[in-house]
N, C-alpha and C. Protein backbone atom coordinates (compact mmCIF):
# COMPACT_ATOMS: atom_id res chain seq x y z
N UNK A 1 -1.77 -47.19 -34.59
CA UNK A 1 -2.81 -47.08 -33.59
C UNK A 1 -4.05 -46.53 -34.26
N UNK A 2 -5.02 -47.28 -33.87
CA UNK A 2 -6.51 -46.48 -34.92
C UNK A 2 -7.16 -45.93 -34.04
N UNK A 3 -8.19 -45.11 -34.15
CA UNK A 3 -8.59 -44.20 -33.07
C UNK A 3 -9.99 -45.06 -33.46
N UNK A 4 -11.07 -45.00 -31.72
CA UNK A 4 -12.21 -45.89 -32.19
C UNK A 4 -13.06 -44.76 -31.31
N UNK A 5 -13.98 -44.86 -32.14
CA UNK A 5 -15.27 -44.05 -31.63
C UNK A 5 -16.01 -44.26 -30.89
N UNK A 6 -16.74 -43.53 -29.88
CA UNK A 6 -17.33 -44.17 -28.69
C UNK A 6 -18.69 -45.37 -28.70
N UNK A 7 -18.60 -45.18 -30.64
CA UNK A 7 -19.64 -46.47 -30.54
C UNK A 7 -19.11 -47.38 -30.74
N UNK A 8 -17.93 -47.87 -30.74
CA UNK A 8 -17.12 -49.41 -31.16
C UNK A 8 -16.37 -49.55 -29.96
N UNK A 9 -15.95 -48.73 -28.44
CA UNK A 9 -15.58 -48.57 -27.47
C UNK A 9 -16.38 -50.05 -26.64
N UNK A 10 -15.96 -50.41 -26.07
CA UNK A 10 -16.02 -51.70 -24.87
C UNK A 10 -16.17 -50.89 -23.63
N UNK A 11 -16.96 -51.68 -22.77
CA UNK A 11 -17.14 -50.17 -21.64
C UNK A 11 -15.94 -50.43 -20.71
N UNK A 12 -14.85 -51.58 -20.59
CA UNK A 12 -13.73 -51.07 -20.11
C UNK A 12 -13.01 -50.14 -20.74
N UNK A 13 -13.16 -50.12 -22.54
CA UNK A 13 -11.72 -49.19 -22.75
C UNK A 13 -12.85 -47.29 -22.93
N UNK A 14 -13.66 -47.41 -22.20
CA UNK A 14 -14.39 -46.05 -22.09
C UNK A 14 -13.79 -45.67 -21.05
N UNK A 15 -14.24 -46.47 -20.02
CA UNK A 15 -13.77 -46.53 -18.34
C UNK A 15 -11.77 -46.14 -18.28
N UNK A 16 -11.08 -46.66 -19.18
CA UNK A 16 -9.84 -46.91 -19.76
C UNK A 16 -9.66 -45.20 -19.80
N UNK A 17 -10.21 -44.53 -21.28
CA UNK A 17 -10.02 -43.59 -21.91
C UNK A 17 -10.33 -42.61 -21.03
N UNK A 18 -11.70 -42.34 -19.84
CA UNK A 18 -12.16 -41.51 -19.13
C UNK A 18 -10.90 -41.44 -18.18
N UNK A 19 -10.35 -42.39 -17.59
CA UNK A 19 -9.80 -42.21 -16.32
C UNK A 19 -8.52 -41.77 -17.11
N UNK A 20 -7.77 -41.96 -18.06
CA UNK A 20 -7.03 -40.96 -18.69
C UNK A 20 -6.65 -39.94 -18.52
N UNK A 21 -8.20 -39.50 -19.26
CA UNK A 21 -8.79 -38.16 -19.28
C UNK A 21 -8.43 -37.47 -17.96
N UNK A 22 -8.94 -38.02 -17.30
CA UNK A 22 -9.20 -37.22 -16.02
C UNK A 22 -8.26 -37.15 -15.31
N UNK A 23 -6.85 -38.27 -15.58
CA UNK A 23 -5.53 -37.80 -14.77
C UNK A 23 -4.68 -37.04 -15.60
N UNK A 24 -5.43 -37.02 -16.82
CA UNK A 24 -4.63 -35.96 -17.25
C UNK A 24 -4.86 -34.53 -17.53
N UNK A 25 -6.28 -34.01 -16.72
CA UNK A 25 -6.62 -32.92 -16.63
C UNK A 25 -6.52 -32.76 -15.03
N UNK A 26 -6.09 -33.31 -13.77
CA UNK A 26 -5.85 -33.11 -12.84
C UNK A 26 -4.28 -32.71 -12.52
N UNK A 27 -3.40 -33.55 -13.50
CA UNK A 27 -1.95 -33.08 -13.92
C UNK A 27 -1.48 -31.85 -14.06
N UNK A 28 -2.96 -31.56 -14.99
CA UNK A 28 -2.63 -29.74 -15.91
C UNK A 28 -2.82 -28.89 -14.85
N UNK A 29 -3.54 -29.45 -13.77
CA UNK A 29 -4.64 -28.59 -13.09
C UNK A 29 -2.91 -28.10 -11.97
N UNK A 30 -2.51 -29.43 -11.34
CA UNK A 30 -1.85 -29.31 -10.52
C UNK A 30 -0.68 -28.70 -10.74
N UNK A 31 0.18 -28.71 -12.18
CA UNK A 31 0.80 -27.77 -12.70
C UNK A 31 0.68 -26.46 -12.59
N UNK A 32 -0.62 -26.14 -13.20
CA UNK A 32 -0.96 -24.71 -13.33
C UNK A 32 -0.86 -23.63 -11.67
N UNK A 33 -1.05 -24.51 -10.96
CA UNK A 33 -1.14 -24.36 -9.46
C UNK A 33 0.29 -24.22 -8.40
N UNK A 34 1.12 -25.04 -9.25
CA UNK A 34 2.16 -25.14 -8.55
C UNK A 34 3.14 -24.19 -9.41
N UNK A 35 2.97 -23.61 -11.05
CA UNK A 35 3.52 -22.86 -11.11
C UNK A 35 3.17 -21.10 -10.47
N UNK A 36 1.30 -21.01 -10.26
CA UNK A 36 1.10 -19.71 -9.58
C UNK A 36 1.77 -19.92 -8.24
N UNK A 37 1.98 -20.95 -7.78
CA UNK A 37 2.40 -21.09 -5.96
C UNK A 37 3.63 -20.68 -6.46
N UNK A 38 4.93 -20.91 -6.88
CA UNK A 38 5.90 -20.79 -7.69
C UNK A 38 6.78 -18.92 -7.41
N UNK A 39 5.59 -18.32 -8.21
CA UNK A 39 5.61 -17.12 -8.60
C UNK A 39 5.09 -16.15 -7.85
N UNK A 40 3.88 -16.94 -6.81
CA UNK A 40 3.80 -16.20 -5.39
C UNK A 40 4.86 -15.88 -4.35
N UNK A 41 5.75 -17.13 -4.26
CA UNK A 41 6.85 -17.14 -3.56
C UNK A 41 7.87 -16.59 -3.82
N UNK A 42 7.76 -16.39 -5.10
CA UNK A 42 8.97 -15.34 -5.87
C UNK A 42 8.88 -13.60 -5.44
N UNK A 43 7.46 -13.05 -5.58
CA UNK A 43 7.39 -11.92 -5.38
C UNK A 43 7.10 -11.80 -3.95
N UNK A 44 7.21 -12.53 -2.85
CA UNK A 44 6.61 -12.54 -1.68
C UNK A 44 8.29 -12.64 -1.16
N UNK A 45 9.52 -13.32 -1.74
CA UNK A 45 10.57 -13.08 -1.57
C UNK A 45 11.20 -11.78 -2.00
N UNK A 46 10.66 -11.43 -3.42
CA UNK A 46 11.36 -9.98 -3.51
C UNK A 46 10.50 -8.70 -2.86
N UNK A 47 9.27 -8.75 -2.04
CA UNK A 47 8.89 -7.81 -1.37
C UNK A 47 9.39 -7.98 -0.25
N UNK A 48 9.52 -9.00 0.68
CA UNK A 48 10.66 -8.50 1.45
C UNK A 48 11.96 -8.32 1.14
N UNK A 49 12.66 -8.63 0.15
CA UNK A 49 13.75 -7.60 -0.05
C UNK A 49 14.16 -6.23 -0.48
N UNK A 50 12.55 -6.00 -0.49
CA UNK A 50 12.42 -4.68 -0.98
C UNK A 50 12.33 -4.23 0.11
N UNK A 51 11.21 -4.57 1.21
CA UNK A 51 11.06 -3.92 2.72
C UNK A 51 12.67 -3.92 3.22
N UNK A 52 13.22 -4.95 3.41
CA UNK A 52 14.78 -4.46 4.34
C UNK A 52 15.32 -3.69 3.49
N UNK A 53 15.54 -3.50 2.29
CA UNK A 53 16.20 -2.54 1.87
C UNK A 53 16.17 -0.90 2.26
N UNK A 54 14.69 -1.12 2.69
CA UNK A 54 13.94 0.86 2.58
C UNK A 54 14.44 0.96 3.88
N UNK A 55 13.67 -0.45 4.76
CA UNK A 55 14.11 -0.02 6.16
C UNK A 55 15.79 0.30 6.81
N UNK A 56 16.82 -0.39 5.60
CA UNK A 56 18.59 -0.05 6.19
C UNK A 56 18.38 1.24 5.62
N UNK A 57 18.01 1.77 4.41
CA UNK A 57 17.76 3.39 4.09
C UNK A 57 16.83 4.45 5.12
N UNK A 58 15.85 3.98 5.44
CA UNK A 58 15.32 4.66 6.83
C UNK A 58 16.81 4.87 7.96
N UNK A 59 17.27 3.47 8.10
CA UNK A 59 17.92 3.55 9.81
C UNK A 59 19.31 4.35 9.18
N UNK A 60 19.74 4.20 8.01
CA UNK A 60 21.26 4.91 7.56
C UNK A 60 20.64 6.16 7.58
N UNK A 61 19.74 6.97 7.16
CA UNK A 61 19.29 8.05 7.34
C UNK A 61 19.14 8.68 8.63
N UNK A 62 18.47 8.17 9.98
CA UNK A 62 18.37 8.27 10.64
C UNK A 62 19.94 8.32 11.80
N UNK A 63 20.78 7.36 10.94
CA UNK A 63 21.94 7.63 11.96
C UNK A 63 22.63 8.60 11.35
N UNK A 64 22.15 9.25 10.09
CA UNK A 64 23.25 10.01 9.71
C UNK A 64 23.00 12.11 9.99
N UNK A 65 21.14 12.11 10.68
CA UNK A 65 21.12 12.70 11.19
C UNK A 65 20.83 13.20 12.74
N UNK A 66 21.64 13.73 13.27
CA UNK A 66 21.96 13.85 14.90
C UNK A 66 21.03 14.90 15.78
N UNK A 67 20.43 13.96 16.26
CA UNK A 67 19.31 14.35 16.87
C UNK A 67 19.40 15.97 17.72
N UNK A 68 18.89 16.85 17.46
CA UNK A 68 19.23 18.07 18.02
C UNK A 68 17.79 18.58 18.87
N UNK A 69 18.41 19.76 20.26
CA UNK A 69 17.64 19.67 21.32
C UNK A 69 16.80 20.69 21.00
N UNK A 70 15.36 20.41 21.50
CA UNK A 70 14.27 21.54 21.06
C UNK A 70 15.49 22.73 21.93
N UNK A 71 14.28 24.02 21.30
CA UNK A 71 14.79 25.31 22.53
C UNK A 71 14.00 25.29 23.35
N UNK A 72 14.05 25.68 24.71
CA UNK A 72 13.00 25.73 25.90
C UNK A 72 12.75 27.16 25.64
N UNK A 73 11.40 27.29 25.82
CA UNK A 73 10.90 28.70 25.41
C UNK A 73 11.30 29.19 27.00
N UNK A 74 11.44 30.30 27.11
CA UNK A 74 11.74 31.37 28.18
C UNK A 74 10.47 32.12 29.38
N UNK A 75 9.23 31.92 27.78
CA UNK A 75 8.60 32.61 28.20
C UNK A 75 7.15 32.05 27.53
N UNK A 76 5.93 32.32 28.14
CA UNK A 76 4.97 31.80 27.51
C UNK A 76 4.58 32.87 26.28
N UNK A 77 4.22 32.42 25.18
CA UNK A 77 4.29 33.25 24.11
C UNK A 77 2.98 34.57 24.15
N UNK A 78 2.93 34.96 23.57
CA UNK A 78 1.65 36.33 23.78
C UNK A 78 0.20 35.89 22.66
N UNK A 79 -0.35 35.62 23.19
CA UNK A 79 -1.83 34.57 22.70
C UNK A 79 -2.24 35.26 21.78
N UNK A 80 -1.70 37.05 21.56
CA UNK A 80 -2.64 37.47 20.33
C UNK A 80 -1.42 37.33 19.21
N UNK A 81 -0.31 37.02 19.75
CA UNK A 81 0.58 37.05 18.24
C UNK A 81 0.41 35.69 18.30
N UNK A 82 -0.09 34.41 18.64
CA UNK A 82 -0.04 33.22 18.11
C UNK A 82 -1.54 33.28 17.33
N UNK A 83 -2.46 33.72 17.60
CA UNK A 83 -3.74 34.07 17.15
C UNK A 83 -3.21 34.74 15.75
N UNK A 84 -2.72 36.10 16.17
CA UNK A 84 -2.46 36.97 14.67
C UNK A 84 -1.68 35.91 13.36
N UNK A 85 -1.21 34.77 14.02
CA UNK A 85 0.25 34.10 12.95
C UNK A 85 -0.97 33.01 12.64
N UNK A 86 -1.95 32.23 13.17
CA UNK A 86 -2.79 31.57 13.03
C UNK A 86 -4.19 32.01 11.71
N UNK A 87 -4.27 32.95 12.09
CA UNK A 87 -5.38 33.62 11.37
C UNK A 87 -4.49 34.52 10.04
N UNK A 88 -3.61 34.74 9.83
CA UNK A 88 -2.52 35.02 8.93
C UNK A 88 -2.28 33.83 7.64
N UNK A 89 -2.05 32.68 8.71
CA UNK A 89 -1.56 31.33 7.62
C UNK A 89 -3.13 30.54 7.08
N UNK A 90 -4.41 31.51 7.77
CA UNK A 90 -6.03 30.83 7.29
C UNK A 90 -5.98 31.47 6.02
N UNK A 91 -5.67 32.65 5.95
CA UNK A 91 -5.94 33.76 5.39
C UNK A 91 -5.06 33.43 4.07
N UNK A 92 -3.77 33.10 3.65
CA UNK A 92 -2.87 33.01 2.95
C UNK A 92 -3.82 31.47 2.06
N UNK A 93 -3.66 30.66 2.64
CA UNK A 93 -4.46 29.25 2.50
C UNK A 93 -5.64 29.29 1.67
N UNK A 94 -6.88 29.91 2.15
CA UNK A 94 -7.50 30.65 1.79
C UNK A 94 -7.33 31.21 0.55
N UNK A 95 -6.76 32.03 0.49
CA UNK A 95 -6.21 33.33 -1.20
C UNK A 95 -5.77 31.87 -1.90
N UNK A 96 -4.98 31.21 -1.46
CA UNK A 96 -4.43 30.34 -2.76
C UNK A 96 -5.40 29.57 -3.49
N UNK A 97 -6.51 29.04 -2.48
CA UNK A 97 -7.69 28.58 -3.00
C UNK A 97 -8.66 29.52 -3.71
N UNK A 98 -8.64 30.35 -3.57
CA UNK A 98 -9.76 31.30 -4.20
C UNK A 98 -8.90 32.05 -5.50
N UNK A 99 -7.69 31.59 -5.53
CA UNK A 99 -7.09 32.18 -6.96
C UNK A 99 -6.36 33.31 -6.74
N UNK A 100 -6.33 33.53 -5.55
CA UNK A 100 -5.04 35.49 -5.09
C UNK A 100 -6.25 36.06 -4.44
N UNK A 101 -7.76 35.64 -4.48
CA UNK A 101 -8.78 36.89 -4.22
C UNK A 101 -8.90 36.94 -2.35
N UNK A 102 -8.38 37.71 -1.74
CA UNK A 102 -8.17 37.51 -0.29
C UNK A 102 -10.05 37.26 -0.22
N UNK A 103 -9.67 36.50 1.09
CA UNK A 103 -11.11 36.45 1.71
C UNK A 103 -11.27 37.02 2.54
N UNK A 104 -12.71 36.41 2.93
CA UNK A 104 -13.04 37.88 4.04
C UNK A 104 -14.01 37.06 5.41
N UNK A 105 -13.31 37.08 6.49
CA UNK A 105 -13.57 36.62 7.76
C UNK A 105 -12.87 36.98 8.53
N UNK A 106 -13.55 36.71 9.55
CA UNK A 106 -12.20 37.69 10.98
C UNK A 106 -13.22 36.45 11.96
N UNK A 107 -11.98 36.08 13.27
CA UNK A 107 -11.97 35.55 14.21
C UNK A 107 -12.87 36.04 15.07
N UNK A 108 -13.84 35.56 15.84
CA UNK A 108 -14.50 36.22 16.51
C UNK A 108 -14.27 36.02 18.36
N UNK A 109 -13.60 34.63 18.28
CA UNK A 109 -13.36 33.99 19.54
C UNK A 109 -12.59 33.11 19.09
N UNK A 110 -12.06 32.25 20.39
CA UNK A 110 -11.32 31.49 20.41
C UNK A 110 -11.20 30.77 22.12
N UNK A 111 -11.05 29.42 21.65
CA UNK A 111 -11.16 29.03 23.13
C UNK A 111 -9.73 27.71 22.60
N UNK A 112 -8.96 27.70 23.86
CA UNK A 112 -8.08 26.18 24.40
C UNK A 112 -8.25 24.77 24.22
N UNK A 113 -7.82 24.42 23.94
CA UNK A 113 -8.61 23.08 23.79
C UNK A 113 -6.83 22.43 24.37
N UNK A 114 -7.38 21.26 25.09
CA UNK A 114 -6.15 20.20 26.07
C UNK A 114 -5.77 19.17 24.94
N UNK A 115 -4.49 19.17 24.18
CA UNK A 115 -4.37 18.28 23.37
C UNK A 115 -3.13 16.83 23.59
């Protein structure tokens, strides 16, 4: 087979050689495409087998601990010891951020808020 240069080419065997060309770069194209489609479907299959997996580990977890009943408080609690335990855990919070150095603020008010 001799190879002929596009100046000794006939304009059918150009027309010939182009359309070639061109089904055989639409080939590559469609390959390349159908192996990413391929490999989409692969990891789009193993992420959901990753999701049911977590979720039977969620629900086996969940049945394996038994739901237990709040306590009914007795009594409504005393607003300055929920204040004092509030302004206690600012205060602690606080020091850890500042490196141990307690800070220095005090509550001045406090109002309810409906949540």
């Amino acid at each position: 087979m001799t190879t002929l240069s596009a100046t000794t080419m006939t304009l059918g065997e150009r027309f010939a050689y182009a359309g070639r060309m061109a089904l055989i770069g639409m080939l590559t194209i469609f390959v390349a495409l159908s192996v990413l489609w391929g490999a989409l479907a692969l990891f789009r299959l193993a992420l959901a087998a990753f999701e049911r997996r977590k979720a039977g580990k969620l629900q086996a977890a969940a049945a394996c601990t038994e739901p237990t009943a709040a306590p009914v408080p007795t009594a409504a609690p005393d607003e300055g010891a929920v204040i004092a335990a509030i302004t206690a855990a600012i205060s602690e919070v606080l020091a850890a951020e500042n490196g141990g150095k307690a800070p220095s603020f005090r509550v001045v008010s406090y109002r309810r808020t409906r949540s």
